[in-house]
PDB file of N, CA and C in Angstrom:
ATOM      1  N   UNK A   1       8.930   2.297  -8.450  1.00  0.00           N
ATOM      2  CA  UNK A   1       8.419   0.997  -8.086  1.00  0.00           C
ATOM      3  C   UNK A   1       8.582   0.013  -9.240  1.00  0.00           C
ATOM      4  N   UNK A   2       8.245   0.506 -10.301  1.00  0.00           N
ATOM      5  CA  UNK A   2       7.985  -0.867 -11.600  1.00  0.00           C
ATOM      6  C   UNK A   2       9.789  -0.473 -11.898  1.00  0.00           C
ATOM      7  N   UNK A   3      10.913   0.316 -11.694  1.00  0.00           N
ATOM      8  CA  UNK A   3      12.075  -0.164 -11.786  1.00  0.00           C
ATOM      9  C   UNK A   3      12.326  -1.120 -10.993  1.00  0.00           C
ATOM     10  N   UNK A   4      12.453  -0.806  -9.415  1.00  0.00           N
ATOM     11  CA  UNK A   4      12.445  -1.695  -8.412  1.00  0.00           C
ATOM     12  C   UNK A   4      12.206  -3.325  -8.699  1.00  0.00           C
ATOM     13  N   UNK A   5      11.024  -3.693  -9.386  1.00  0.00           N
ATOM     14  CA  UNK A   5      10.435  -4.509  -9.372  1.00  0.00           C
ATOM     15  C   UNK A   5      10.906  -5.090 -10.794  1.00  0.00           C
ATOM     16  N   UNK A   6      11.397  -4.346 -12.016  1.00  0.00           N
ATOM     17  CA  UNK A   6      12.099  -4.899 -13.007  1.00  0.00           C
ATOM     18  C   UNK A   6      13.293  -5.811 -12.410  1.00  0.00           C
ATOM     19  N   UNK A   7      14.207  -4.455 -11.801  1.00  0.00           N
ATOM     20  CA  UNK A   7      15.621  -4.865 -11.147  1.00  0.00           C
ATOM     21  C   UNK A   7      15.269  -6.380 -10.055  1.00  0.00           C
ATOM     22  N   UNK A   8      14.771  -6.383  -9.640  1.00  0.00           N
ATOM     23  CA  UNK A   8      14.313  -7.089  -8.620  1.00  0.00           C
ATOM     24  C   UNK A   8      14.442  -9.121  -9.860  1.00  0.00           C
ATOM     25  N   UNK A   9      13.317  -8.983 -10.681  1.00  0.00           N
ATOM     26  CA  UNK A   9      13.759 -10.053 -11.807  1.00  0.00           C
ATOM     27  C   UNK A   9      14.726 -10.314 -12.310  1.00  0.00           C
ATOM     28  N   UNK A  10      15.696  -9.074 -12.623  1.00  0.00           N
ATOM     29  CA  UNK A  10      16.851  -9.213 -13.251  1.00  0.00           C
ATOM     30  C   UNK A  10      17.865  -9.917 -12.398  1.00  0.00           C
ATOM     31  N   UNK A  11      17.794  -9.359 -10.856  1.00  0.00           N
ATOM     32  CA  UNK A  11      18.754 -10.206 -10.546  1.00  0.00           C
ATOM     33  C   UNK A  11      18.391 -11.310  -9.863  1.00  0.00           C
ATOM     34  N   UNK A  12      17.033 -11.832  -9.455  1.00  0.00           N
ATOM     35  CA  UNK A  12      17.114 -13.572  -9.393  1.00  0.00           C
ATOM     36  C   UNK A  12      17.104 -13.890 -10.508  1.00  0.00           C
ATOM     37  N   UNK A  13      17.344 -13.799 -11.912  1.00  0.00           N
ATOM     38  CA  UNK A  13      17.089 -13.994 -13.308  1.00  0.00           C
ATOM     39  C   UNK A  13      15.606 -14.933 -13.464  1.00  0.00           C
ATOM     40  N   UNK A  14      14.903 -14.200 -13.351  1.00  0.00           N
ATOM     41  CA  UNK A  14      13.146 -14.644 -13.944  1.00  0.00           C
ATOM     42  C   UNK A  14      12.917 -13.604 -14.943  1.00  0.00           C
ATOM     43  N   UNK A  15      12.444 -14.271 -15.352  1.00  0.00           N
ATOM     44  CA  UNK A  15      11.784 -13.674 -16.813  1.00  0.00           C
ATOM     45  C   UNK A  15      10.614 -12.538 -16.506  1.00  0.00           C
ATOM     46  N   UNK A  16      10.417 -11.843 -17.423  1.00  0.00           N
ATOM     47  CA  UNK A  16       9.676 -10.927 -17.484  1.00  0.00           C
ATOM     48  C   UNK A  16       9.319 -10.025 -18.118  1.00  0.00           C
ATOM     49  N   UNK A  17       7.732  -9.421 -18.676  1.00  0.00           N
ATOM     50  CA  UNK A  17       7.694  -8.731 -19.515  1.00  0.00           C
ATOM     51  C   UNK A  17       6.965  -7.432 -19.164  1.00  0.00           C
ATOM     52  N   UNK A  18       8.025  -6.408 -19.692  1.00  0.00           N
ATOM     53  CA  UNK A  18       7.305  -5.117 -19.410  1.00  0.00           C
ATOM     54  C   UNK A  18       6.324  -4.734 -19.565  1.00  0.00           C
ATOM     55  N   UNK A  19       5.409  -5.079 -20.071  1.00  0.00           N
ATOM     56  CA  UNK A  19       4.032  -4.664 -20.406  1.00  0.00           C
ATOM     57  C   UNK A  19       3.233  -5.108 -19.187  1.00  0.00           C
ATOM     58  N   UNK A  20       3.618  -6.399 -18.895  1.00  0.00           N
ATOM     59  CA  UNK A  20       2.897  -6.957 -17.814  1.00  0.00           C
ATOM     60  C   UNK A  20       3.325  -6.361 -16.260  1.00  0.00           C
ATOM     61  N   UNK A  21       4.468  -6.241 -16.341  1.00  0.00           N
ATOM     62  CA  UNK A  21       5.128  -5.666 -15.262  1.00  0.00           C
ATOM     63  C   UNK A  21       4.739  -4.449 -14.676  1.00  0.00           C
ATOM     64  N   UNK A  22       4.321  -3.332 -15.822  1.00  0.00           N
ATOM     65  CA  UNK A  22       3.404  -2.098 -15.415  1.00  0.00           C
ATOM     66  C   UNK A  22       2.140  -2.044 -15.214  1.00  0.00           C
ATOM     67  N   UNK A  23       1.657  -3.117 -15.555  1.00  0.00           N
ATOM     68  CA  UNK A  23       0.417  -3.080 -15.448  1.00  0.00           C
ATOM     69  C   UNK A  23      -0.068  -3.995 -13.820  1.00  0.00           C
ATOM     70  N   UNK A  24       1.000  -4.587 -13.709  1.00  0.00           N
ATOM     71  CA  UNK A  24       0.565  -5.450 -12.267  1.00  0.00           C
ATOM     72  C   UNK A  24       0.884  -4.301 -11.088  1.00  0.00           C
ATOM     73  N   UNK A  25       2.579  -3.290 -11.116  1.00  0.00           N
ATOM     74  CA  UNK A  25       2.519  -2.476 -10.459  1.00  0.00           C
ATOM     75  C   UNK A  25       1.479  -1.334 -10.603  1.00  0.00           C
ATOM     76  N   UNK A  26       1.002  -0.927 -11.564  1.00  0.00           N
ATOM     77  CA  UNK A  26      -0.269  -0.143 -11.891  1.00  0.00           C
ATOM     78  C   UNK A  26      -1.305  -0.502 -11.089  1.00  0.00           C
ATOM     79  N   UNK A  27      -1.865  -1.688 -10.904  1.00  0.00           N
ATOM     80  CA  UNK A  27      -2.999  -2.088 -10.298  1.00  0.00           C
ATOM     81  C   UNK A  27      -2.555  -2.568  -8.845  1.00  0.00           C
ATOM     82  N   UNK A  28      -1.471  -2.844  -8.649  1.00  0.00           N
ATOM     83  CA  UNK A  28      -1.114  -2.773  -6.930  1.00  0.00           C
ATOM     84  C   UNK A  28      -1.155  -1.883  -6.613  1.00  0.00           C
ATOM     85  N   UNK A  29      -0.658  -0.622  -6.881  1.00  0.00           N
ATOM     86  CA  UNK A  29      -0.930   1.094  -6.292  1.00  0.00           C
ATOM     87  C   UNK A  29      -2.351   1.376  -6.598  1.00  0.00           C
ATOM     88  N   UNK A  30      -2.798   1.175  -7.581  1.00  0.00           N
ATOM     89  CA  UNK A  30      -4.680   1.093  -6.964  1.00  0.00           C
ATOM     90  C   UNK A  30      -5.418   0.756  -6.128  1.00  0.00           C
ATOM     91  N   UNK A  31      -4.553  -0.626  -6.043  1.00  0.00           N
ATOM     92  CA  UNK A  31      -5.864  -1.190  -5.023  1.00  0.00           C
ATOM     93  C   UNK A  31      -5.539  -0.763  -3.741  1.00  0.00           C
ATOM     94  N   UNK A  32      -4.110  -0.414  -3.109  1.00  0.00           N
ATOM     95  CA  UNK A  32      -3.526   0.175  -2.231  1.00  0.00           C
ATOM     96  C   UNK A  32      -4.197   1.654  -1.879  1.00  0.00           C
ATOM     97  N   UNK A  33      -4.725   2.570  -3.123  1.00  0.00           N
ATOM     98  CA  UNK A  33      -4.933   3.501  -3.218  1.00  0.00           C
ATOM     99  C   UNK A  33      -6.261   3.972  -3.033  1.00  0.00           C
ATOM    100  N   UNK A  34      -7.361   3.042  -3.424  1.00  0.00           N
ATOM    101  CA  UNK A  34      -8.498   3.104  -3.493  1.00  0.00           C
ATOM    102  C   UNK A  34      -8.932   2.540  -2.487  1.00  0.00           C
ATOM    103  N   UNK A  35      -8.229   1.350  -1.708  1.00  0.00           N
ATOM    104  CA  UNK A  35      -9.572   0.435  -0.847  1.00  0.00           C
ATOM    105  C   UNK A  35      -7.978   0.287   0.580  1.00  0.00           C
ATOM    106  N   UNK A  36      -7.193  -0.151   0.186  1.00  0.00           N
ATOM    107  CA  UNK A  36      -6.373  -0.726   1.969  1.00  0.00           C
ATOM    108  C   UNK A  36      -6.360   0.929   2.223  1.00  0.00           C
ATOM    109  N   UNK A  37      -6.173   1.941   1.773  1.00  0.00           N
ATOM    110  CA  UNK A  37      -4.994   3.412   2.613  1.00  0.00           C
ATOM    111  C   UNK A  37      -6.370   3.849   3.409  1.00  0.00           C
ATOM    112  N   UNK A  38      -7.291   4.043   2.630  1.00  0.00           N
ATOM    113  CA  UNK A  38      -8.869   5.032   2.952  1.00  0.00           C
ATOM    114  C   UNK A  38      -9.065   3.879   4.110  1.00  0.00           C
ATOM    115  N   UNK A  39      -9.170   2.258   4.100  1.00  0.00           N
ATOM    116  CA  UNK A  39      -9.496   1.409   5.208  1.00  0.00           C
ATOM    117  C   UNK A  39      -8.572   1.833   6.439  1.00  0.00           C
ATOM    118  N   UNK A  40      -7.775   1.789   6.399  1.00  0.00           N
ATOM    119  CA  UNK A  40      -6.118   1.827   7.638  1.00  0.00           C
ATOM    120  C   UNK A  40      -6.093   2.989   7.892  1.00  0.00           C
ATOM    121  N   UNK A  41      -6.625   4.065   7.055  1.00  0.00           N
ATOM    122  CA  UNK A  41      -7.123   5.420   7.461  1.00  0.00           C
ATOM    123  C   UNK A  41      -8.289   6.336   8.323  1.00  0.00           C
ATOM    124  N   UNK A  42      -9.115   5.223   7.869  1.00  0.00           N
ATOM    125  CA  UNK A  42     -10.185   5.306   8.717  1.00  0.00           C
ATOM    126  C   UNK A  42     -10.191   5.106  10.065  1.00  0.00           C
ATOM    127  N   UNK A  43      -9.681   3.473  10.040  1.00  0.00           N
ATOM    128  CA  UNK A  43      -9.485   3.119  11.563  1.00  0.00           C
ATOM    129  C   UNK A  43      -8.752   3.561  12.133  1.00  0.00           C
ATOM    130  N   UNK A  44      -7.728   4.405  11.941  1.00  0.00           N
ATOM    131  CA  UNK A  44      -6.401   5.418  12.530  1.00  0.00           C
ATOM    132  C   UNK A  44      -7.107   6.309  12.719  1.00  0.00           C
ATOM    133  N   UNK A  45      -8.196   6.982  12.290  1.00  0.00           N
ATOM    134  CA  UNK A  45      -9.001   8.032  12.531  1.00  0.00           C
ATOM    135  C   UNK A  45      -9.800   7.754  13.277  1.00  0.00           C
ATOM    136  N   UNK A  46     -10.530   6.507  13.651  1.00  0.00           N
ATOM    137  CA  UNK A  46     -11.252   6.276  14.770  1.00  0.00           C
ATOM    138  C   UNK A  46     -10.511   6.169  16.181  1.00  0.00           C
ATOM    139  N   UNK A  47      -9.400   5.526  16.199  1.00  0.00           N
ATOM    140  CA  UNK A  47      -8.482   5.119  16.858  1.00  0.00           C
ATOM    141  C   UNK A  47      -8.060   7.005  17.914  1.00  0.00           C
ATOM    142  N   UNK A  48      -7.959   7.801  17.053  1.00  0.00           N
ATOM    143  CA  UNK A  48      -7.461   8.892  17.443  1.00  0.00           C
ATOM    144  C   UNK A  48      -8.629   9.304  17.881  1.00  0.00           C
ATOM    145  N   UNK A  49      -9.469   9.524  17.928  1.00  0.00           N
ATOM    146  CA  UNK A  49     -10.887  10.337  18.170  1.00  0.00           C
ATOM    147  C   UNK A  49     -11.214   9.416  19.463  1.00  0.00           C
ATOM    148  N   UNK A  50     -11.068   8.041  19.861  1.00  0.00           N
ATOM    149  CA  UNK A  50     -11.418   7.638  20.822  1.00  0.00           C
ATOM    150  C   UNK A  50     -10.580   7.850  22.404  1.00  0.00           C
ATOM    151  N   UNK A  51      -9.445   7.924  21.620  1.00  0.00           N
ATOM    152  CA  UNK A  51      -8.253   7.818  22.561  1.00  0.00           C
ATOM    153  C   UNK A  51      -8.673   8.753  24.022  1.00  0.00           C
ATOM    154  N   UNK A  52      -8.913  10.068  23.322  1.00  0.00           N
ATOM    155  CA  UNK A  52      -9.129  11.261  24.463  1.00  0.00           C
ATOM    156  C   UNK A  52     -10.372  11.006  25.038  1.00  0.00           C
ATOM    157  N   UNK A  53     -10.995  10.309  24.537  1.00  0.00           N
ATOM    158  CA  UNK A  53     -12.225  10.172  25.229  1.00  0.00           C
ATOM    159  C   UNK A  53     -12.044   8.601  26.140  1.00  0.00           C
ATOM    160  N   UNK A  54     -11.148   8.318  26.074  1.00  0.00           N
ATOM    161  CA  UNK A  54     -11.173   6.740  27.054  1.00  0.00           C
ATOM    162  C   UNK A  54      -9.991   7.243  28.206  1.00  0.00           C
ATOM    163  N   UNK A  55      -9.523   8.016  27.609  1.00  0.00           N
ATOM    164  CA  UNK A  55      -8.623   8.917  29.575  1.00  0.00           C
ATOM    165  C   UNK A  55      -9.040   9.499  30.064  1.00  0.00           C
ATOM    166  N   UNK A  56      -8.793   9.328  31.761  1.00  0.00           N
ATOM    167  CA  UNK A  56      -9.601  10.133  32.170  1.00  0.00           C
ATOM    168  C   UNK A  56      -8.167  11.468  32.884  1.00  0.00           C
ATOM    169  N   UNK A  57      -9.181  12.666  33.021  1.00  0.00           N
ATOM    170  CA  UNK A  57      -8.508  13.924  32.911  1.00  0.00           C
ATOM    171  C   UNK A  57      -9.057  14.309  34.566  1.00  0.00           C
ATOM    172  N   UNK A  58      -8.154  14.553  34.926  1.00  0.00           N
ATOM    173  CA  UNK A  58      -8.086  14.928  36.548  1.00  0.00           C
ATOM    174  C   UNK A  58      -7.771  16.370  36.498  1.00  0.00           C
TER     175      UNK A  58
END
């Protein structure tokens, strides 16, 4: 990812500094990691648990 995202500067040519660069991808996979996956996870888990119970079975 933080290559990706180097390469990514290099070729629209913007500036950029590695230190900062790992540390912003560092804290995007956190917050991804800690609070959106467990959220979008949850509700995919509710989502599935309701499903069988809202058809009805003949």
């Amino acid at each position: 990812m933080i290559r990706g995202n180097i390469e990514w500067h290099r070729t629209t040519g913007r500036t950029y500094s590695l230190p900062v660069q790992i540390r912003n991808t560092m804290e995007l996979v956190e917050q991804v990691a800690r609070f959106k996956a467990p959220k979008y996870l949850s509700a995919y888990m509710d989502v599935l648990h309701m499903h069988p119970r809202s058809t009805v079975r003949t």
